[in-house]
PDB file of N, CA and C in Angstrom:
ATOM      1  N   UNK A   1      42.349  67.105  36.148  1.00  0.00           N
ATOM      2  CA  UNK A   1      42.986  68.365  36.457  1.00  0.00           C
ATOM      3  C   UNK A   1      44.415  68.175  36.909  1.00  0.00           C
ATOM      4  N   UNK A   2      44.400  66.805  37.075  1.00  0.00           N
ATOM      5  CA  UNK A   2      46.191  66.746  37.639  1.00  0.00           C
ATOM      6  C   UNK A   2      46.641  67.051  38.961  1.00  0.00           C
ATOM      7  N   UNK A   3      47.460  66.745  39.318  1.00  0.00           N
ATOM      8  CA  UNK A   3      47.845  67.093  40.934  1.00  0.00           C
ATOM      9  C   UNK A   3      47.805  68.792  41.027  1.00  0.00           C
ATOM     10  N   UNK A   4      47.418  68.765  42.272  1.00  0.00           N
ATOM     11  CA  UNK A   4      47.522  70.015  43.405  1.00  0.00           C
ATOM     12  C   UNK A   4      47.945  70.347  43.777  1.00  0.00           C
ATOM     13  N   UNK A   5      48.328  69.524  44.735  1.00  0.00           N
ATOM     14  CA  UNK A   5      49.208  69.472  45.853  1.00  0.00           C
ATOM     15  C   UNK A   5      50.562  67.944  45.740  1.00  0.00           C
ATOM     16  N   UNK A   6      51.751  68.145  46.670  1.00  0.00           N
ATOM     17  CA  UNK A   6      52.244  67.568  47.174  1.00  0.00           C
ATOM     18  C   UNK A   6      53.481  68.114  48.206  1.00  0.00           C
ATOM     19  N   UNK A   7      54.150  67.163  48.741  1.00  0.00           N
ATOM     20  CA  UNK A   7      55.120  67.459  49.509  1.00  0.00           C
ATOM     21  C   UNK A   7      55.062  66.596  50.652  1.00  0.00           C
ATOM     22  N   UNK A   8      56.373  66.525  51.643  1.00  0.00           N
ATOM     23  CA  UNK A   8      56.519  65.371  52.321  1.00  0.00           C
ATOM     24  C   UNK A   8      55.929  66.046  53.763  1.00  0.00           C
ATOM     25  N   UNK A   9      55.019  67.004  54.133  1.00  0.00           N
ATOM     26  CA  UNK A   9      54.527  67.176  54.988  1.00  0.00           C
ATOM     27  C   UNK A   9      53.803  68.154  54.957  1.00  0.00           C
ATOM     28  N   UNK A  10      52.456  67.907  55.450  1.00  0.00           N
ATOM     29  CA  UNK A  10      51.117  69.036  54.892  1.00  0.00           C
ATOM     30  C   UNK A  10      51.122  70.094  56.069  1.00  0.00           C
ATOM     31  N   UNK A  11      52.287  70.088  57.375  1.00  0.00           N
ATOM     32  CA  UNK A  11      51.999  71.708  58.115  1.00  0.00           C
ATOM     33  C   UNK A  11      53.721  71.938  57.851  1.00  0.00           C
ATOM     34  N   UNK A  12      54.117  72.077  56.588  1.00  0.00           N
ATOM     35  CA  UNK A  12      55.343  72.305  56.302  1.00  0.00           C
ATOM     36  C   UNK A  12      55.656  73.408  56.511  1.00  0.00           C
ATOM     37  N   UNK A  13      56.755  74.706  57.244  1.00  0.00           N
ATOM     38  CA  UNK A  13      56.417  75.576  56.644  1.00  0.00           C
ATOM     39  C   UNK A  13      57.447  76.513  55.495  1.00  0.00           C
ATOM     40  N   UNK A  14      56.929  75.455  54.326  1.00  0.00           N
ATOM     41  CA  UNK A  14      57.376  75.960  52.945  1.00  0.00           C
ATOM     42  C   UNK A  14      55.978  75.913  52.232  1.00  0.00           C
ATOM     43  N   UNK A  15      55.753  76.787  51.049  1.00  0.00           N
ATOM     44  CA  UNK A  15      54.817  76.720  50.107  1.00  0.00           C
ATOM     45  C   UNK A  15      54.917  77.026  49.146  1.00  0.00           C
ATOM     46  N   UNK A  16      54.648  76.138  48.059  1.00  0.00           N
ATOM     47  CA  UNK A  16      55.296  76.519  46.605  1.00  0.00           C
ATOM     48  C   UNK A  16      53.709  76.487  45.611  1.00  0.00           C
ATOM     49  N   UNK A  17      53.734  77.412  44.775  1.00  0.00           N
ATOM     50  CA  UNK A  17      52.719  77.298  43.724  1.00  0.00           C
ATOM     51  C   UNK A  17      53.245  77.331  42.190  1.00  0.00           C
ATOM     52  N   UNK A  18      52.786  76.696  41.905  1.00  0.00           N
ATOM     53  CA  UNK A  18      53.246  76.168  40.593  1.00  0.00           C
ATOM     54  C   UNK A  18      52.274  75.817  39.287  1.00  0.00           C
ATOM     55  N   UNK A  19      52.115  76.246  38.143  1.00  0.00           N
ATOM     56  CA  UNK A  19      51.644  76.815  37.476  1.00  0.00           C
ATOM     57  C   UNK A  19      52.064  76.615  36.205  1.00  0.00           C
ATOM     58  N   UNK A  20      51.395  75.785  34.997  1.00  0.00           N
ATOM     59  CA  UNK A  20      51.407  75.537  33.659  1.00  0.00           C
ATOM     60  C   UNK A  20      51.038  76.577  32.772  1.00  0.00           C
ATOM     61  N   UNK A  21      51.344  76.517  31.584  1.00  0.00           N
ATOM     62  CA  UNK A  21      50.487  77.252  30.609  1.00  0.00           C
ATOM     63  C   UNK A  21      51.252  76.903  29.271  1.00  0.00           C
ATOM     64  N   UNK A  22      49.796  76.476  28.400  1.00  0.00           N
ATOM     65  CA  UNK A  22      50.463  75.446  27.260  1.00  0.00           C
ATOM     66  C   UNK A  22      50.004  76.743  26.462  1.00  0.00           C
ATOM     67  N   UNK A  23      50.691  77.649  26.235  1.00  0.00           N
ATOM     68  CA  UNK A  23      49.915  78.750  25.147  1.00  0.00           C
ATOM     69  C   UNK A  23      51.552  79.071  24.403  1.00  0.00           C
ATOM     70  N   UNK A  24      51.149  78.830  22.961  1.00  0.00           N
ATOM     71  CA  UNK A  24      52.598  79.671  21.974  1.00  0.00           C
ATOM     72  C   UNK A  24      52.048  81.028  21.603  1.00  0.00           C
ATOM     73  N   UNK A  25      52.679  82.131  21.434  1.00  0.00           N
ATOM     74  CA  UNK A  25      52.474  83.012  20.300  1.00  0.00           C
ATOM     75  C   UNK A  25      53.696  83.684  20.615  1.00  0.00           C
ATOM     76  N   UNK A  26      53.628  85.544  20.493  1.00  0.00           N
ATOM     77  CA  UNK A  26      54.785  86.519  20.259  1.00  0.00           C
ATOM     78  C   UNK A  26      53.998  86.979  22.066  1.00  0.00           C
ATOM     79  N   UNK A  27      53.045  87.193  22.307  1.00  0.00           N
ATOM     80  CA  UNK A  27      52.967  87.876  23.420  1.00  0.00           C
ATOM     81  C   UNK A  27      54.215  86.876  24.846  1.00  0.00           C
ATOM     82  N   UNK A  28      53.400  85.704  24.613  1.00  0.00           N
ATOM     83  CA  UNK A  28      54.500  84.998  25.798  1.00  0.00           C
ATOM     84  C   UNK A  28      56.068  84.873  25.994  1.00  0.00           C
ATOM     85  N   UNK A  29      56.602  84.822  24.411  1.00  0.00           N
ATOM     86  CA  UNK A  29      57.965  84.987  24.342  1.00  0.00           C
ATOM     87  C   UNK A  29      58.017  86.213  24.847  1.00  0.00           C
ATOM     88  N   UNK A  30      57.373  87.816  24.173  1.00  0.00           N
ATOM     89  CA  UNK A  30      58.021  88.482  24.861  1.00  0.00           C
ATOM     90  C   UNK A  30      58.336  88.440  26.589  1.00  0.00           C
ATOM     91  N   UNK A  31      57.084  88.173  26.494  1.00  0.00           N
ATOM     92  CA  UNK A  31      57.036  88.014  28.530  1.00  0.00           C
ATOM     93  C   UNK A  31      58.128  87.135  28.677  1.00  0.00           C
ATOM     94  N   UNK A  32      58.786  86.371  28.489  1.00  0.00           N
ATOM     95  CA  UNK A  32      59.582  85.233  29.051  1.00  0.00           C
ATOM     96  C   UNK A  32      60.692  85.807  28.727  1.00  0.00           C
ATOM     97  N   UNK A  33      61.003  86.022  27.356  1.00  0.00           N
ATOM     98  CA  UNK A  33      62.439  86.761  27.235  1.00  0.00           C
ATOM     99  C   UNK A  33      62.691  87.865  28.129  1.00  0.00           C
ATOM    100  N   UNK A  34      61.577  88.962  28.608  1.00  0.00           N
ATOM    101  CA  UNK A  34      61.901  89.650  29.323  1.00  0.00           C
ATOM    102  C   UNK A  34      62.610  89.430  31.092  1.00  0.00           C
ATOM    103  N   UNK A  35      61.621  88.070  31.470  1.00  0.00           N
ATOM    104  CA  UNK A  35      62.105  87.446  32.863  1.00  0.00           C
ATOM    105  C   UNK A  35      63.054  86.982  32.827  1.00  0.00           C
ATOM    106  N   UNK A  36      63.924  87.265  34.415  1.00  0.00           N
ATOM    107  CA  UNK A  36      65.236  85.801  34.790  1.00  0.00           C
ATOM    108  C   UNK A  36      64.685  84.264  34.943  1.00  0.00           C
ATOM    109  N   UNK A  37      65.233  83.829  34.823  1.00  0.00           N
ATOM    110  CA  UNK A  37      64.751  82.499  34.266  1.00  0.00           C
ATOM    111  C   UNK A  37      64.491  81.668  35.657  1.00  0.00           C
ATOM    112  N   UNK A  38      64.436  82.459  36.412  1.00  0.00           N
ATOM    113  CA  UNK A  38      63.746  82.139  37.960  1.00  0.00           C
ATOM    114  C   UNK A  38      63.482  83.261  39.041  1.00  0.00           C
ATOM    115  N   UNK A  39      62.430  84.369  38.398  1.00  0.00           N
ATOM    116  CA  UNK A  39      62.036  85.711  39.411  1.00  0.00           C
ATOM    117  C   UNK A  39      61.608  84.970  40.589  1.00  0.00           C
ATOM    118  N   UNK A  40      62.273  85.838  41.926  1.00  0.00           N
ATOM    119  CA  UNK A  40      61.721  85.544  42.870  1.00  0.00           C
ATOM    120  C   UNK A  40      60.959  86.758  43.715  1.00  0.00           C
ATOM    121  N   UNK A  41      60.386  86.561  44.172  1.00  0.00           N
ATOM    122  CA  UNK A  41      58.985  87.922  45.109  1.00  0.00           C
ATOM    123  C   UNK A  41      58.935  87.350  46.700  1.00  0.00           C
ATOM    124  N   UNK A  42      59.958  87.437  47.565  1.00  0.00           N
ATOM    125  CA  UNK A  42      59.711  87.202  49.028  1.00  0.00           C
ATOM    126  C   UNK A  42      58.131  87.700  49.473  1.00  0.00           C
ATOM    127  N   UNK A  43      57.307  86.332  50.525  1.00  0.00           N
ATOM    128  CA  UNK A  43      56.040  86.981  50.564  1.00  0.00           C
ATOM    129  C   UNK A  43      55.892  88.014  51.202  1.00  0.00           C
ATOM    130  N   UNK A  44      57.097  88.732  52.014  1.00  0.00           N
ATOM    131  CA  UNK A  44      56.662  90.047  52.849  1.00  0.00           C
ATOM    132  C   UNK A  44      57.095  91.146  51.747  1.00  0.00           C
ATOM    133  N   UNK A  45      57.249  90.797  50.465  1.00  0.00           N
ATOM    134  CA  UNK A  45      57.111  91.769  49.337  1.00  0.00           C
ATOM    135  C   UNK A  45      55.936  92.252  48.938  1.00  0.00           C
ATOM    136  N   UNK A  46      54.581  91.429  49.264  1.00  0.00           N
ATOM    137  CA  UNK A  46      53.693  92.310  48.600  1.00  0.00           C
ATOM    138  C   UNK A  46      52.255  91.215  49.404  1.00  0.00           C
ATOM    139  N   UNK A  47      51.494  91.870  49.312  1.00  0.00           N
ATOM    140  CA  UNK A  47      50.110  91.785  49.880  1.00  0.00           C
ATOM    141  C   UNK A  47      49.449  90.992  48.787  1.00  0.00           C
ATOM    142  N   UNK A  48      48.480  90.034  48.964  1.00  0.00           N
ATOM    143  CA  UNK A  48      47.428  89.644  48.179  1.00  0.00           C
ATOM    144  C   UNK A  48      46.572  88.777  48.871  1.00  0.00           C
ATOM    145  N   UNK A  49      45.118  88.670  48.709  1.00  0.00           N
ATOM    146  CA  UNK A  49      44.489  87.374  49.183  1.00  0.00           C
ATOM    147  C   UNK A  49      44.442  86.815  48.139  1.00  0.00           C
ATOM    148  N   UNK A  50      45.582  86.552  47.069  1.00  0.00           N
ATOM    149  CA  UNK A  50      44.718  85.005  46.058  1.00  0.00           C
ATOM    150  C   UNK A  50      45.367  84.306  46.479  1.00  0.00           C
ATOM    151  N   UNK A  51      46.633  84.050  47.357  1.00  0.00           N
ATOM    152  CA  UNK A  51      47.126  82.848  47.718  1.00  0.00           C
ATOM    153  C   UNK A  51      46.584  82.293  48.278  1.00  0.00           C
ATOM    154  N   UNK A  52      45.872  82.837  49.264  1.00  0.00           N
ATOM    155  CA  UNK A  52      44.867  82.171  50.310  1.00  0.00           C
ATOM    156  C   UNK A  52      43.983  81.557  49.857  1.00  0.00           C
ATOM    157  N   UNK A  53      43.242  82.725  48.607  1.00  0.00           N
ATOM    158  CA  UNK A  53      41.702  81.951  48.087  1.00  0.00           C
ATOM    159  C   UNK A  53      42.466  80.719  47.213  1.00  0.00           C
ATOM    160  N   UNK A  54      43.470  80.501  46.534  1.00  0.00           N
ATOM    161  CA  UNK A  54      43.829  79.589  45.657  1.00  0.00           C
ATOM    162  C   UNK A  54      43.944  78.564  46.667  1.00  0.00           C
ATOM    163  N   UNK A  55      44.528  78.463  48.041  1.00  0.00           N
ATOM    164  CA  UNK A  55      44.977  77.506  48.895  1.00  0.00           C
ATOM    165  C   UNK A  55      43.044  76.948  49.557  1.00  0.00           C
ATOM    166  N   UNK A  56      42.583  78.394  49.599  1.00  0.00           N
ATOM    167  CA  UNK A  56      40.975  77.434  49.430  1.00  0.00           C
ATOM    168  C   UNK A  56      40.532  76.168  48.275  1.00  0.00           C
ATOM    169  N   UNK A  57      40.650  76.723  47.328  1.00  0.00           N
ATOM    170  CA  UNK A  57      39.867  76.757  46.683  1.00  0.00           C
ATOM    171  C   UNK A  57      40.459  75.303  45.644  1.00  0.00           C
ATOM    172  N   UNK A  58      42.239  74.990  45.943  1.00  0.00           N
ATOM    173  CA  UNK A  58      42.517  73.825  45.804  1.00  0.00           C
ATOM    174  C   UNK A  58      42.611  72.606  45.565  1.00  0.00           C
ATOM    175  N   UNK A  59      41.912  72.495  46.759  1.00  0.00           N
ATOM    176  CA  UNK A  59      41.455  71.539  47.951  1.00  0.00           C
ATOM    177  C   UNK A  59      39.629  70.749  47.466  1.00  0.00           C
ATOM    178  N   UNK A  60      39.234  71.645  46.546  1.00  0.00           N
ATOM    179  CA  UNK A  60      37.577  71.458  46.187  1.00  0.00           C
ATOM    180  C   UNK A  60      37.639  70.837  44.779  1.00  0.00           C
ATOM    181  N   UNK A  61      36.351  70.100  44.944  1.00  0.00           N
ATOM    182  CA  UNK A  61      36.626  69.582  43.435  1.00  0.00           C
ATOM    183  C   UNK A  61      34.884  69.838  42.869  1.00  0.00           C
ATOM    184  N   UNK A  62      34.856  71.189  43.338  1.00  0.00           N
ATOM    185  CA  UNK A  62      33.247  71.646  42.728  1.00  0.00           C
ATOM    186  C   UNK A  62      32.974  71.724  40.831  1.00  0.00           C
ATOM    187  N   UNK A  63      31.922  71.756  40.533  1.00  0.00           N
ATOM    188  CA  UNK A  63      31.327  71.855  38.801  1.00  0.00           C
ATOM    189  C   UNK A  63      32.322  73.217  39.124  1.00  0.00           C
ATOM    190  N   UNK A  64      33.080  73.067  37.543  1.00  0.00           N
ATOM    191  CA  UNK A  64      33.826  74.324  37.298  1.00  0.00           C
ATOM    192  C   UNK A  64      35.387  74.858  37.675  1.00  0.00           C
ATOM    193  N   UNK A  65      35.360  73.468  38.784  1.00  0.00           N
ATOM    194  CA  UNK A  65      36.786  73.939  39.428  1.00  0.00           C
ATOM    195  C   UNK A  65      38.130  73.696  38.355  1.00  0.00           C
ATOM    196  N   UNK A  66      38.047  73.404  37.485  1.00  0.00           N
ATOM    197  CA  UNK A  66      39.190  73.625  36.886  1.00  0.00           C
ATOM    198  C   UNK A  66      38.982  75.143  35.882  1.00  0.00           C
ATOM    199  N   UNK A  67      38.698  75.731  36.161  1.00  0.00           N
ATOM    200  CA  UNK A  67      37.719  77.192  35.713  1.00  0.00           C
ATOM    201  C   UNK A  67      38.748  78.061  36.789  1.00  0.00           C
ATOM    202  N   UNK A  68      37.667  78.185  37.524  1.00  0.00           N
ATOM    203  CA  UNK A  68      38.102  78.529  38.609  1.00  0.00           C
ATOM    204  C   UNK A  68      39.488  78.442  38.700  1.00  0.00           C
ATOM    205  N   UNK A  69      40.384  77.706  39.107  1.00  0.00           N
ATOM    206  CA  UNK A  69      42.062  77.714  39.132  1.00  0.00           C
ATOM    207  C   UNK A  69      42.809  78.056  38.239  1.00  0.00           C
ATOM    208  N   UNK A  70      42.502  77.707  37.338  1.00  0.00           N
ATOM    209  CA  UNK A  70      42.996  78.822  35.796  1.00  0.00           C
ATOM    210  C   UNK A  70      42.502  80.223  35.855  1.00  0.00           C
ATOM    211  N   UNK A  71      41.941  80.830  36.469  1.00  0.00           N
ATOM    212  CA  UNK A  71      41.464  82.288  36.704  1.00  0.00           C
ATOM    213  C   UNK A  71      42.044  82.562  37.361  1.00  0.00           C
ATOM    214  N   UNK A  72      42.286  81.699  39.130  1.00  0.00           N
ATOM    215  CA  UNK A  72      43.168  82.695  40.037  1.00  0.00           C
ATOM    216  C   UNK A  72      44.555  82.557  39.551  1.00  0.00           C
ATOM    217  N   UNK A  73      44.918  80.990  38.646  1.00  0.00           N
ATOM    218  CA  UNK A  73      46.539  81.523  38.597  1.00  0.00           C
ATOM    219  C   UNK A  73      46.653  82.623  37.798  1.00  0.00           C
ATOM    220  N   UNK A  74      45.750  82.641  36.644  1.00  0.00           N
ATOM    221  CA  UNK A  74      45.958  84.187  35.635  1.00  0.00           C
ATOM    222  C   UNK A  74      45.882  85.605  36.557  1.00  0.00           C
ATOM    223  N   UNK A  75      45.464  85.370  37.353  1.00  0.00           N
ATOM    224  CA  UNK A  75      45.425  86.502  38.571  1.00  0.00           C
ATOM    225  C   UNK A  75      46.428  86.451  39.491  1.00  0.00           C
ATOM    226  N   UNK A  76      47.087  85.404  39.794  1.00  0.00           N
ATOM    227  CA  UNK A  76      48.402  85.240  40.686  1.00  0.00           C
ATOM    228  C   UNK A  76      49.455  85.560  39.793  1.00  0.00           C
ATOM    229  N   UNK A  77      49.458  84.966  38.717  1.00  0.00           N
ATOM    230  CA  UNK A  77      50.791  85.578  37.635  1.00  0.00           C
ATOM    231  C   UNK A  77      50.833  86.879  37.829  1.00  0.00           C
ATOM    232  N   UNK A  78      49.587  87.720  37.392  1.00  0.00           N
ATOM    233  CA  UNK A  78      49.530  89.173  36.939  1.00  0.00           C
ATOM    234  C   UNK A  78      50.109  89.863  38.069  1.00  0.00           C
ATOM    235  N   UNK A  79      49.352  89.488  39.350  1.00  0.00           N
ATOM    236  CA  UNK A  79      49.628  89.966  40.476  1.00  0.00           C
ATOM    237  C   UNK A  79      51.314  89.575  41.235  1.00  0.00           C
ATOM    238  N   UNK A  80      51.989  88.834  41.010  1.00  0.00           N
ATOM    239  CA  UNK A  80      53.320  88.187  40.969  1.00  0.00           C
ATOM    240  C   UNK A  80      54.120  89.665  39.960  1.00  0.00           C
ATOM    241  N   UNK A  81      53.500  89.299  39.102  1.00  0.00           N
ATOM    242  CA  UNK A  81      54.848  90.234  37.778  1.00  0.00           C
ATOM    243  C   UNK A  81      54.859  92.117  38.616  1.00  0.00           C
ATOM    244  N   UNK A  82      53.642  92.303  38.302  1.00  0.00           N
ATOM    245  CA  UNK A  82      52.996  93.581  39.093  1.00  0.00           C
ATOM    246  C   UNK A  82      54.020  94.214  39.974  1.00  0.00           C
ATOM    247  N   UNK A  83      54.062  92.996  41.480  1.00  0.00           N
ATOM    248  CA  UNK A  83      54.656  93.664  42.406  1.00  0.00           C
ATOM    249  C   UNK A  83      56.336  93.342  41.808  1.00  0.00           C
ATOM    250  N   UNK A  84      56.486  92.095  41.283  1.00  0.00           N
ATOM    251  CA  UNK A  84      57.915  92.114  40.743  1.00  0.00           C
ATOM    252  C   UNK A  84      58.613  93.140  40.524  1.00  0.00           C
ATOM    253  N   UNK A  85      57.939  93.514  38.981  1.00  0.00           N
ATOM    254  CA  UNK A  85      58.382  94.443  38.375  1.00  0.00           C
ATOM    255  C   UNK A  85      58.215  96.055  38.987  1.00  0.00           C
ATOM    256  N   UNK A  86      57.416  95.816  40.221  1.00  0.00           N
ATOM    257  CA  UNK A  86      57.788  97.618  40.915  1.00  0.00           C
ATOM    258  C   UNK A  86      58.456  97.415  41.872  1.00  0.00           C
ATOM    259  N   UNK A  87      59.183  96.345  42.647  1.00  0.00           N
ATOM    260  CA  UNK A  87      60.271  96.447  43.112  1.00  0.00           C
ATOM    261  C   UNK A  87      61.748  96.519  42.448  1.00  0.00           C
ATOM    262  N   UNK A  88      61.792  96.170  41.175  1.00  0.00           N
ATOM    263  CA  UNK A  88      62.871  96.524  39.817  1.00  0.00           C
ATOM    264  C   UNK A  88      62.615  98.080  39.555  1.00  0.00           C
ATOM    265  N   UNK A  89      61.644  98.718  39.705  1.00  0.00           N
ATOM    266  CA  UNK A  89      61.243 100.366  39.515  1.00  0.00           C
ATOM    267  C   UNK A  89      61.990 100.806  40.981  1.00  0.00           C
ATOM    268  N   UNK A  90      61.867 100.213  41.814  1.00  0.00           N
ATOM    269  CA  UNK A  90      62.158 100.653  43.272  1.00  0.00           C
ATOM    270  C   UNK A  90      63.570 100.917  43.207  1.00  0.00           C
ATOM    271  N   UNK A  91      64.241  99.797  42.832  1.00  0.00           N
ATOM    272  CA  UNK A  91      65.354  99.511  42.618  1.00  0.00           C
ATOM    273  C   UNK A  91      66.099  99.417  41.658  1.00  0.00           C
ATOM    274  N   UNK A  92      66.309 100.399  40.625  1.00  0.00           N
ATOM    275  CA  UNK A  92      66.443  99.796  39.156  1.00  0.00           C
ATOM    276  C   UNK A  92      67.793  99.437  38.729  1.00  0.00           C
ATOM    277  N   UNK A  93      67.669  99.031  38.274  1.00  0.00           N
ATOM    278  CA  UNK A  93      69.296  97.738  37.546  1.00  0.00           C
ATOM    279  C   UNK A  93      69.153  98.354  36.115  1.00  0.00           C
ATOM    280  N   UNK A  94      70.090  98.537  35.731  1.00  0.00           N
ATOM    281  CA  UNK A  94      70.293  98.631  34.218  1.00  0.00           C
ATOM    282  C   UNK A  94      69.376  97.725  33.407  1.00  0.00           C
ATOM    283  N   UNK A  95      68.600  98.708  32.829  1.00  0.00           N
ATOM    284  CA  UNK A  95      67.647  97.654  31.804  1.00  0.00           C
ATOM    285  C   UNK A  95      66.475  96.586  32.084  1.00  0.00           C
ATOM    286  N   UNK A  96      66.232  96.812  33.258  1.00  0.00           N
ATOM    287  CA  UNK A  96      65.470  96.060  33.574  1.00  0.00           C
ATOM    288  C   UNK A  96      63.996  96.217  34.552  1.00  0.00           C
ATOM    289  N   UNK A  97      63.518  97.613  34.207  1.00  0.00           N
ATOM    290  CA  UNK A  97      62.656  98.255  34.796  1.00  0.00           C
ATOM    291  C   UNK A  97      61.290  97.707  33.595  1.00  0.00           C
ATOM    292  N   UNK A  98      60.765  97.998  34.035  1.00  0.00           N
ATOM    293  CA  UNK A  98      59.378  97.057  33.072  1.00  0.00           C
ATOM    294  C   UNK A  98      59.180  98.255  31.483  1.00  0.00           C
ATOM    295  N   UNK A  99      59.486  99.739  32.310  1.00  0.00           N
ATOM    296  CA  UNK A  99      59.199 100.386  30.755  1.00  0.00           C
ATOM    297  C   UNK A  99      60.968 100.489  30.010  1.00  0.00           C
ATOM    298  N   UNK A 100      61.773  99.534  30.406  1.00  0.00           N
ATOM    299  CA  UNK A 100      63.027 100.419  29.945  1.00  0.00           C
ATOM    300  C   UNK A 100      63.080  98.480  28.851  1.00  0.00           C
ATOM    301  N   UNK A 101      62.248  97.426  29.380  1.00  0.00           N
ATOM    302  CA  UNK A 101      62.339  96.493  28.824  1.00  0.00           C
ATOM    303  C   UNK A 101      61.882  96.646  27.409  1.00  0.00           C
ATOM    304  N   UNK A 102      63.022  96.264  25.910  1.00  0.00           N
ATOM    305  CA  UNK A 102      62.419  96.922  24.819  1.00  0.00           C
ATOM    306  C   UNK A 102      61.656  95.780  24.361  1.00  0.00           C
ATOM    307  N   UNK A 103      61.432  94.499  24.814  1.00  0.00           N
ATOM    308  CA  UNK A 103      60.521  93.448  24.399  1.00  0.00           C
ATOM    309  C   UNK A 103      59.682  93.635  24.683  1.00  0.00           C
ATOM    310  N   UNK A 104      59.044  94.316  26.063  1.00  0.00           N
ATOM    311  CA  UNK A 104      57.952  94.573  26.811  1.00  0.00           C
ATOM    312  C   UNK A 104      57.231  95.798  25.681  1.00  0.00           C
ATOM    313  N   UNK A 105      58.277  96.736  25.199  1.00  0.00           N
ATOM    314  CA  UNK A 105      57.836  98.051  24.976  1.00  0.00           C
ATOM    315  C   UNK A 105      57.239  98.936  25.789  1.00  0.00           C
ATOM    316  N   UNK A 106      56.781 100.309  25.742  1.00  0.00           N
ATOM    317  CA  UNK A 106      56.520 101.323  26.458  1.00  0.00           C
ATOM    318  C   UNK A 106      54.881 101.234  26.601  1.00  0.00           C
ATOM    319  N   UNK A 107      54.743 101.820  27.975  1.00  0.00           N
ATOM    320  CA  UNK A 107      53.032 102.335  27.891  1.00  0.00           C
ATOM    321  C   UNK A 107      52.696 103.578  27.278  1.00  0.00           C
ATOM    322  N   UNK A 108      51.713 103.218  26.852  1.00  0.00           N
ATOM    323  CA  UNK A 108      51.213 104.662  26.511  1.00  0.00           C
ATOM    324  C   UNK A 108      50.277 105.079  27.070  1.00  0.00           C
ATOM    325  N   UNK A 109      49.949 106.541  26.831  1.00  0.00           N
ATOM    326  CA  UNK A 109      49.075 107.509  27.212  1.00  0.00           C
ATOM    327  C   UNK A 109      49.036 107.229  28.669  1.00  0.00           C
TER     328      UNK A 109
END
C-alpha cells in the first residue's frame, strides 16, 4: 500500500493528506483543467469527520484496508471540491464558480 505517513515529528502541528490516482480519461482532465494547480480549503473552512476517520483508520493494516482508504480519499476529494467550490459561489471571481466553469458544464434539472 505504500507509505502513510511521514514527517519529522508525529505531534507536529501541521497535517498534510495526500492522495494518488492513476486513472486517464475526459472526466479527470475536465476536473483538473478546471482546478488551480494548487486549491487550497483552510480547515476552519468547512466541517467533516473523514479526516479524523482517515487519520484512524491509517494507522491499521486490517483485511481490506487498502479498500477502505481509497473510499475515504474518494470521499475526502468530493468533500474537499464541494466546500471549495461553494466558497468560489460565496465569493465569485470571474469564471470560476463551479456552474460558470464551461469544462465542468452546467447542472441540470
Amino acid at each position: 500500500m505504500g507509505v502513510r505517513t511521514w514527517g519529522n515529528s508525529p505531534v507536529g502541528s501541521t497535517e498534510m493528506v495526500s492522495g494518488t490516482y492513476e486513472v486517464e480519461g475526459e472526466v479527470r482532465c475536465r476536473l483538473l483543467n478546471a482546478l488551480p494547480l494548487l486549491p487550497v480549503l483552510p480547515s476552519d473552512a468547512w466541517e467533516s469527520p473523514l479526516v479524523g476517520l482517515l487519520a484512524d483508520e491509517i494507522v491499521k493494516d486490517d483485511p481490506g484496508q487498502e479498500a477502505v482508504l481509497d473510499r475515504l480519499l474518494d470521499l475526502l476529494l468530493i468533500a474537499v471540491l464541494r466546500a471549495w467550490f461553494a466558497r468560489l459561489t460565496r465569493r465569485p471571481r470571474a469564471g470560476t464558480a463551479p456552474t460558470a466553469i464551461p469544462s465542468l458544464g452546467r447542472r441540470s434539472g
